[in-house]
Protein backbone atom coordinates (compact mmCIF):
# COMPACT_ATOMS: atom_id res chain seq x y z
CA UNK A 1 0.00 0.00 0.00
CA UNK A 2 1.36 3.48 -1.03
CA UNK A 3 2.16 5.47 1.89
CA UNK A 4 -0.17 7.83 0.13
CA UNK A 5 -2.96 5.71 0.31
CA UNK A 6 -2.24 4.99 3.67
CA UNK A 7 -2.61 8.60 4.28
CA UNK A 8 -5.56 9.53 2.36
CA UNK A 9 -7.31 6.62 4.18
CA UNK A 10 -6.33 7.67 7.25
CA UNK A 11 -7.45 11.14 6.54
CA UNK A 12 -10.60 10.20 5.35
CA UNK A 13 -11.65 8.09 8.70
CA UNK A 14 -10.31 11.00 10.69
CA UNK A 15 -12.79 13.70 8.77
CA UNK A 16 -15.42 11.10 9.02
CA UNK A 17 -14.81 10.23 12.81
CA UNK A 18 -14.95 14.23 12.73
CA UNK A 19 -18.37 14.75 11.11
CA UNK A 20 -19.92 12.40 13.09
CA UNK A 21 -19.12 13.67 16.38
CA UNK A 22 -19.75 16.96 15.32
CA UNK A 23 -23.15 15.86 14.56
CA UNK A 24 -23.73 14.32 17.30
CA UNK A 25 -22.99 17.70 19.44
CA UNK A 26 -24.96 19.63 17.54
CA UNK A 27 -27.89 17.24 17.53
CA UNK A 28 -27.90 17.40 21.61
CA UNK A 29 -27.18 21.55 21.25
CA UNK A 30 -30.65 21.66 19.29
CA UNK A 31 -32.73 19.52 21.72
CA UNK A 32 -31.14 21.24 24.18
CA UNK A 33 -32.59 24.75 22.99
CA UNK A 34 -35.85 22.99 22.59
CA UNK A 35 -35.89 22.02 26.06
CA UNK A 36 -35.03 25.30 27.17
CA UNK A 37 -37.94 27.08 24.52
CA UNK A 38 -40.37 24.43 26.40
CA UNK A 39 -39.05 25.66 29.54
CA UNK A 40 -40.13 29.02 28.24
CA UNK A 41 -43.56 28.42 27.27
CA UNK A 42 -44.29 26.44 30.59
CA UNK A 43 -43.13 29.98 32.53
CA UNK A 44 -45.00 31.63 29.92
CA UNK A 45 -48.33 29.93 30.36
CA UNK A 46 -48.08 29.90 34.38
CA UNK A 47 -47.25 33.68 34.42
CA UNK A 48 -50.59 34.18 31.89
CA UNK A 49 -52.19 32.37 34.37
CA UNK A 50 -51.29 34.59 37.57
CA UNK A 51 -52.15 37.90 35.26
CA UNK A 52 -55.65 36.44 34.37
CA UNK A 53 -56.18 35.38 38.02
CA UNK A 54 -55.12 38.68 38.99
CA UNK A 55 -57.69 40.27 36.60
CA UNK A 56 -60.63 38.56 37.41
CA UNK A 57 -59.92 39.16 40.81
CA UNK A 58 -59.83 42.55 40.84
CA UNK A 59 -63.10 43.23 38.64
CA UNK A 60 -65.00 40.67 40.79
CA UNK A 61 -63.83 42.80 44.32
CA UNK A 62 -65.11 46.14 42.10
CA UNK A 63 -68.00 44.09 41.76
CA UNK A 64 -68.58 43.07 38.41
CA UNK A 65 -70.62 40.09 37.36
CA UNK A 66 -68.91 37.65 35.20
CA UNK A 67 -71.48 36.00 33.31
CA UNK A 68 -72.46 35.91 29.96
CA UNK A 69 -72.17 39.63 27.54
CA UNK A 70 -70.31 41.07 30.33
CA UNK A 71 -67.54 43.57 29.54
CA UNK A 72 -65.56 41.93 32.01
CA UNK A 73 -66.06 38.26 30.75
CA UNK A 74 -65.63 39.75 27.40
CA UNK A 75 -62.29 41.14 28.89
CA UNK A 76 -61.41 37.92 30.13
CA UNK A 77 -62.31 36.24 27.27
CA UNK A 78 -60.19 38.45 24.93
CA UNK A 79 -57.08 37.98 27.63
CA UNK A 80 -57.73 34.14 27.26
CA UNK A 81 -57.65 33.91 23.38
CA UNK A 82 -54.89 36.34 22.98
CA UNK A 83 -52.53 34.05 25.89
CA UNK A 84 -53.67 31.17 23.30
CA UNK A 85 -52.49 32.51 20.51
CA UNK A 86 -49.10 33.41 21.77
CA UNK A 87 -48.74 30.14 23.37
CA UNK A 88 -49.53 28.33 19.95
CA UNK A 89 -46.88 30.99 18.48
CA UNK A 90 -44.13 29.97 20.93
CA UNK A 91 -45.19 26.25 20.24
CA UNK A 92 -44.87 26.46 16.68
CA UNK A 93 -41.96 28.64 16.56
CA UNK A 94 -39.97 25.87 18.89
CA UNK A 95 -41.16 22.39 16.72
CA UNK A 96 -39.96 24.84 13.34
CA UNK A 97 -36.74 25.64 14.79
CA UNK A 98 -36.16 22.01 15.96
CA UNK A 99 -37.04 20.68 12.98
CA UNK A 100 -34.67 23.08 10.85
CA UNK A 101 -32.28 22.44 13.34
CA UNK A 102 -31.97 18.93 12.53
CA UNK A 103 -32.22 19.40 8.85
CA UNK A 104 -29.31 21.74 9.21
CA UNK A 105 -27.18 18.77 11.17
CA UNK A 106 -28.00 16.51 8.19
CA UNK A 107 -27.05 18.59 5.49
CA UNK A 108 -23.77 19.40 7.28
CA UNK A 109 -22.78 16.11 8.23
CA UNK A 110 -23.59 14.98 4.24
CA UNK A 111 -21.25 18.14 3.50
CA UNK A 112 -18.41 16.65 6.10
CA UNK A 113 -18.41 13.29 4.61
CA UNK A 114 -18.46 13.97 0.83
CA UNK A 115 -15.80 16.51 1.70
CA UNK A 116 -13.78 13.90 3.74
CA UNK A 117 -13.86 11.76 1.00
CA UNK A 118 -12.71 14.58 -1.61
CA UNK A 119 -9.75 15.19 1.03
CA UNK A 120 -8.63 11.50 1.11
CA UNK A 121 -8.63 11.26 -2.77
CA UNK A 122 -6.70 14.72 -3.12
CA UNK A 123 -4.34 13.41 -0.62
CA UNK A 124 -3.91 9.96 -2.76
CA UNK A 125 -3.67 11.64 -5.81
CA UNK A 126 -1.16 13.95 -4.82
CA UNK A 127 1.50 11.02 -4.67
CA UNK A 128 2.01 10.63 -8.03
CA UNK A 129 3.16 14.47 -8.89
């Protein structure tokens, strides 16, 4: 075996031993952001909580009747579907950037290995120059 060979092979399983650790990192850096966006929305939805309880508090002591057609149900109401909608947001926006995340990974570690590959053969192809 050429020592050129040798070295282009060798070169090759390094780059590859490379890509897939690399990989491997980044995967676990992506979940963990999507942990930590989960950990988000969970604060998120118990601090919406608190400010709704806190609002329906304070217009019951004044009072106010919550029942059907009431401004303050209809306040509440309003509160309630506009906490959904930026819960679904933050829910959406965390499954998208995992999901790119990962597709990212892929395509980088398919971009590692052709290019470890292209490395070995430059290196084996050198030898005869």
């Amino acid at each position: 075996m050429s020592a050129n060979l040798a070295l282009g092979l060798f070169s090759t399983g390094m780059k590859l031993f490379g890509a897939g650790e690399q990989s491997k990192h980044e995967k676990e850096m992506i979940e963990l952001e999507y942990k930590s966006d989960l950990e988000d929305i969970r604060r998120r939805t118990f601090e919406q909580q608190q400010i709704r309880g806190v609002g329906k508090a304070l217009s019951e002591a004044s009072g106010v009747l919550h029942s059907g057609g009431s401004s303050a149900q209809g306040y509440l109401d309003t509160m309630d579907f506009q906490f959904k909608k930026e819960i679904d947001f933050m829910k959406s926006y965390a499954e998208e950037a995992r999901r790119l995340g990962r597709e990212g990974v892929s395509l980088r570690k398919t971009a590692n290995i052709l290019g470890a590959f292209s490395s070995g053969m430059s290196i084996y192809n050198s030898g005869g120059k």
